[in-house]
C-alpha atoms as a PDB file:
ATOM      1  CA  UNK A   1     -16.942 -10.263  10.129  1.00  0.00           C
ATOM      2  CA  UNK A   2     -18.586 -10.380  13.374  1.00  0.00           C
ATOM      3  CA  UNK A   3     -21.078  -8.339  15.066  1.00  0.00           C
ATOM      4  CA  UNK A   4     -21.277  -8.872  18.504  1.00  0.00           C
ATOM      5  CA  UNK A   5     -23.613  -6.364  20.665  1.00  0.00           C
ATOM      6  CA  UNK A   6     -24.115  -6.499  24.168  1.00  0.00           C
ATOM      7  CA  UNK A   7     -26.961  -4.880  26.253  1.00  0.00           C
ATOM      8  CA  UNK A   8     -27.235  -4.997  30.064  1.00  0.00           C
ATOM      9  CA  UNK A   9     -28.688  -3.331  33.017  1.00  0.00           C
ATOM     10  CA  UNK A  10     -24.879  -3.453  34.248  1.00  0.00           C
ATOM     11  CA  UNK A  11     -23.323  -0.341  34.727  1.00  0.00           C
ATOM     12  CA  UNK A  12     -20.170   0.162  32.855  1.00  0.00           C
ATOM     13  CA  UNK A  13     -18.378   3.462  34.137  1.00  0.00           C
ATOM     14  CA  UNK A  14     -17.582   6.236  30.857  1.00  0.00           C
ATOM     15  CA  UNK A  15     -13.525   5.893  31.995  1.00  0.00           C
ATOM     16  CA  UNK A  16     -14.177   1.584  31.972  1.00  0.00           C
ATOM     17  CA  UNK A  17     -15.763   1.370  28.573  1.00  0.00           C
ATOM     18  CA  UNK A  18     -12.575   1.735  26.172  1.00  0.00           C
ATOM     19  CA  UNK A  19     -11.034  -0.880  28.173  1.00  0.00           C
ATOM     20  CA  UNK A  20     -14.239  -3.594  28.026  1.00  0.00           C
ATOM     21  CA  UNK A  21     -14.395  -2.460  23.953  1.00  0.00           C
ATOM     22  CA  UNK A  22     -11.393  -3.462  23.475  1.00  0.00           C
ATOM     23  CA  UNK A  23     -11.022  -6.285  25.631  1.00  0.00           C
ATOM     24  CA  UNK A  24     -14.478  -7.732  23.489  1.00  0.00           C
ATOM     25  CA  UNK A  25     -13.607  -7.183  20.380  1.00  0.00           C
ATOM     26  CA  UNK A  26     -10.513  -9.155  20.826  1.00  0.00           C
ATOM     27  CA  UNK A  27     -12.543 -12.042  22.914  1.00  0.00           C
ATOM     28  CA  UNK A  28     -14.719 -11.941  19.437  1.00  0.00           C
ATOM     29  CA  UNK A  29     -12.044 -12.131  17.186  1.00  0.00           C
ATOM     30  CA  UNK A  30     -10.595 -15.020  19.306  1.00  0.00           C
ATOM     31  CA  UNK A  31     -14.002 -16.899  19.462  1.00  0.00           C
ATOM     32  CA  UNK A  32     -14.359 -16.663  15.666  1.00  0.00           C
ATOM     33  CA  UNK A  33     -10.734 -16.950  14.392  1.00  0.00           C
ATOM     34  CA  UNK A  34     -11.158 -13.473  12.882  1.00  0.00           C
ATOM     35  CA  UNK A  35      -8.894 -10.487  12.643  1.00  0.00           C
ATOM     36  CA  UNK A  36     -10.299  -7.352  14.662  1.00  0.00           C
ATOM     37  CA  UNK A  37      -9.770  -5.641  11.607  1.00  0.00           C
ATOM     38  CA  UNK A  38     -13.834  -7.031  10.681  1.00  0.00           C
ATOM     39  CA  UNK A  39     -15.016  -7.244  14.441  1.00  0.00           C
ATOM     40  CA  UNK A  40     -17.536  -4.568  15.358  1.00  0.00           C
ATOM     41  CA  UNK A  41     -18.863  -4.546  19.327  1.00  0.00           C
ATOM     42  CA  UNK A  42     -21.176  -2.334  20.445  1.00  0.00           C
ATOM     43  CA  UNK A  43     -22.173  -2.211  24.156  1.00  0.00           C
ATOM     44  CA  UNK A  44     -25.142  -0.561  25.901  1.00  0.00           C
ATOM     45  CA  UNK A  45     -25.072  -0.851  29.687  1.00  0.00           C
ATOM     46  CA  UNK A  46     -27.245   0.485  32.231  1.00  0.00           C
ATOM     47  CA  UNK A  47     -30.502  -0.762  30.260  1.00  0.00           C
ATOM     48  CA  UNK A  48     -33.576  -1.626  32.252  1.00  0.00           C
ATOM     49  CA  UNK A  49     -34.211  -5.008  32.208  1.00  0.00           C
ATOM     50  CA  UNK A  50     -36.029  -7.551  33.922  1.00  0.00           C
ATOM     51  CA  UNK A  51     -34.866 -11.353  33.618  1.00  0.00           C
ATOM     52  CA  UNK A  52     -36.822 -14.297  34.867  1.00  0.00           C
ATOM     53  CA  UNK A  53     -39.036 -11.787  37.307  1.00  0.00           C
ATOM     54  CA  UNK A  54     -35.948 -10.167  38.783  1.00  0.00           C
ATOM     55  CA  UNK A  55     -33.777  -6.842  38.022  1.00  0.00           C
ATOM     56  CA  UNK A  56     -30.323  -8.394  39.167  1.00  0.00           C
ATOM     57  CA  UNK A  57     -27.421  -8.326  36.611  1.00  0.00           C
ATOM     58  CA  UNK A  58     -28.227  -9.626  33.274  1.00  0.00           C
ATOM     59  CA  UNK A  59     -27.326  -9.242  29.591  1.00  0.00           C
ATOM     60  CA  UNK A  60     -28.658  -9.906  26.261  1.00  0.00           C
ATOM     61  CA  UNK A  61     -25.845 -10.559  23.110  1.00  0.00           C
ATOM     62  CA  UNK A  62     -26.965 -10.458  19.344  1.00  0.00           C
ATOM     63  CA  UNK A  63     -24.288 -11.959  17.036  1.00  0.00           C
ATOM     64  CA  UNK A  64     -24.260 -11.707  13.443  1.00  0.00           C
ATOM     65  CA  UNK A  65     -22.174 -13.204  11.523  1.00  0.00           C
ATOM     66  CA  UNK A  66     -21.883 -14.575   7.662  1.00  0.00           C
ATOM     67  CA  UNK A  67     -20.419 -18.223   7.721  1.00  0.00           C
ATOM     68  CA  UNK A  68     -21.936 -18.721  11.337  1.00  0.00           C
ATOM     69  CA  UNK A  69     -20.810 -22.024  12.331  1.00  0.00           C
ATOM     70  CA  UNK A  70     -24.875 -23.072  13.291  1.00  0.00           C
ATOM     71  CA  UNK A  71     -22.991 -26.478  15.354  1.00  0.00           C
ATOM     72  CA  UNK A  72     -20.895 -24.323  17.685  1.00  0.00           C
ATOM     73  CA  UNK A  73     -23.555 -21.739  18.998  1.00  0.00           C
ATOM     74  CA  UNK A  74     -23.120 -23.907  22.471  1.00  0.00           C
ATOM     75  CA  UNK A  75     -19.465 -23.965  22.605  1.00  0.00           C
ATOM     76  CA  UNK A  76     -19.546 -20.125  21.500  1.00  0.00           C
ATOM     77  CA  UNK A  77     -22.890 -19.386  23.970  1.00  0.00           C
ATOM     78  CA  UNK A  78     -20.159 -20.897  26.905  1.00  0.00           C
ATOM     79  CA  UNK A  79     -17.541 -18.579  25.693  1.00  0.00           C
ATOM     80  CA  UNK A  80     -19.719 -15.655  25.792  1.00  0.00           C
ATOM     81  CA  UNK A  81     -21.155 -15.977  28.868  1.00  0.00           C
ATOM     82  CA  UNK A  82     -17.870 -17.073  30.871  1.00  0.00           C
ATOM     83  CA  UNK A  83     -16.570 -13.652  29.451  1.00  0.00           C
ATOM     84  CA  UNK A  84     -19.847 -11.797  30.596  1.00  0.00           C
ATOM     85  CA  UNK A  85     -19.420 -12.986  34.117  1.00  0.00           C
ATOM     86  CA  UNK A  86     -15.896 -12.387  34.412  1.00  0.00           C
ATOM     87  CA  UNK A  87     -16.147  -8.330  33.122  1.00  0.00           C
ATOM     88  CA  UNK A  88     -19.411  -7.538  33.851  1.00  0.00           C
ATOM     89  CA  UNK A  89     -20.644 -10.096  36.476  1.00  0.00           C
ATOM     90  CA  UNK A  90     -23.019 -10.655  34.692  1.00  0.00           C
ATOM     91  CA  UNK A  91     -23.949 -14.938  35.695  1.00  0.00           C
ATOM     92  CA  UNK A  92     -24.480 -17.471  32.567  1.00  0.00           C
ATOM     93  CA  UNK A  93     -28.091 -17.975  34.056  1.00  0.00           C
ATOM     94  CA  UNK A  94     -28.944 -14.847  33.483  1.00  0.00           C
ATOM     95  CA  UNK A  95     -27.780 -14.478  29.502  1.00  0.00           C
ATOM     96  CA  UNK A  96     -29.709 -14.710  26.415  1.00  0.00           C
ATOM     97  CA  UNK A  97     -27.360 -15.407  23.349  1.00  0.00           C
ATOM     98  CA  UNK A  98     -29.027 -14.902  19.591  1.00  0.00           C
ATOM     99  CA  UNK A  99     -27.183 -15.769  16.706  1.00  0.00           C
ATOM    100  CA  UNK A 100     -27.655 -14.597  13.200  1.00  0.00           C
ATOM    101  CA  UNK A 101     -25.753 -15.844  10.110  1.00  0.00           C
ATOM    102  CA  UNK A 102     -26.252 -14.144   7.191  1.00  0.00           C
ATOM    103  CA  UNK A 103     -25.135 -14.230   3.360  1.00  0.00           C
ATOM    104  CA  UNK A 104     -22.283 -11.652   2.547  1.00  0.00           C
ATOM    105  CA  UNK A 105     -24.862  -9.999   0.007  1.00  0.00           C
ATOM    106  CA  UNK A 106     -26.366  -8.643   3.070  1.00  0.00           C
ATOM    107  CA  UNK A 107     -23.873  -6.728   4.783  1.00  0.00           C
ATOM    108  CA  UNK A 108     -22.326  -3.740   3.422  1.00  0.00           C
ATOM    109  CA  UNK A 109     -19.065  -2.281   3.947  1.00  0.00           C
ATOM    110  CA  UNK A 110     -16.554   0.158   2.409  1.00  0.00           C
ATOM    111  CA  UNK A 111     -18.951   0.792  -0.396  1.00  0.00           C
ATOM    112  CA  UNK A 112     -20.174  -2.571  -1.140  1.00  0.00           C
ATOM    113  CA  UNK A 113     -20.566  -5.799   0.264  1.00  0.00           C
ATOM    114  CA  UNK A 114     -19.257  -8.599   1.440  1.00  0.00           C
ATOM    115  CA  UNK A 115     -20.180 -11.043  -1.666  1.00  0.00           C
END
């Protein structure tokens, strides 16, 4: 299980947004060696936001995950923002990337939860 949600001040047409959806969630199960089948993206363009002074493109990502991988937040924070400025041109100097990992008991699903 992954949770990765994107928000931007990038506009993302209603016709383009399937498309990005599904083109994240399987960048996300890639990244994490997961099956989609767990992956959840959300994505919230056209936000204001101001980055650094300045209105051009720009994103924030919250990930949560349980069994985060704390030693390969850089390796994933690359990932992440290559993919950002290739669909949303969105440049790496203008991403913020938090990362959560939490314990199974804490996420619920189907019912229950994870642990």
């Amino acid at each position: 299980m992954p949770l990765i949600k994107i928000e931007t001040n990038q506009e993302v047409s209603l016709p383009a947004r399937q498309g990005f959806l599904e083109k994240a969630s399987a960048f996300t199960a890639n990244l994490f060696g997961k099956t989609e089948q767990f992956v959840m993206v959300t994505l919230e363009p056209g936000k204001s936001m101001m980055f650094g002074a300045g209105t051009g493109p720009t994103a924030h990502v919250s990930i949560i995950r349980i069994g985060l991988e704390v030693n390969r937040c850089p390796d994933y924070t690359k990932a992440i923002c290559a993919f950002l400025d290739e669909e949303l041109g969105v440049p790496p100097e203008r991403v913020f990337v938090g990362f959560e990992n939490i314990d199974g008991k804490q996420l619920g699903w189907n019912s229950k939860t994870f642990a």
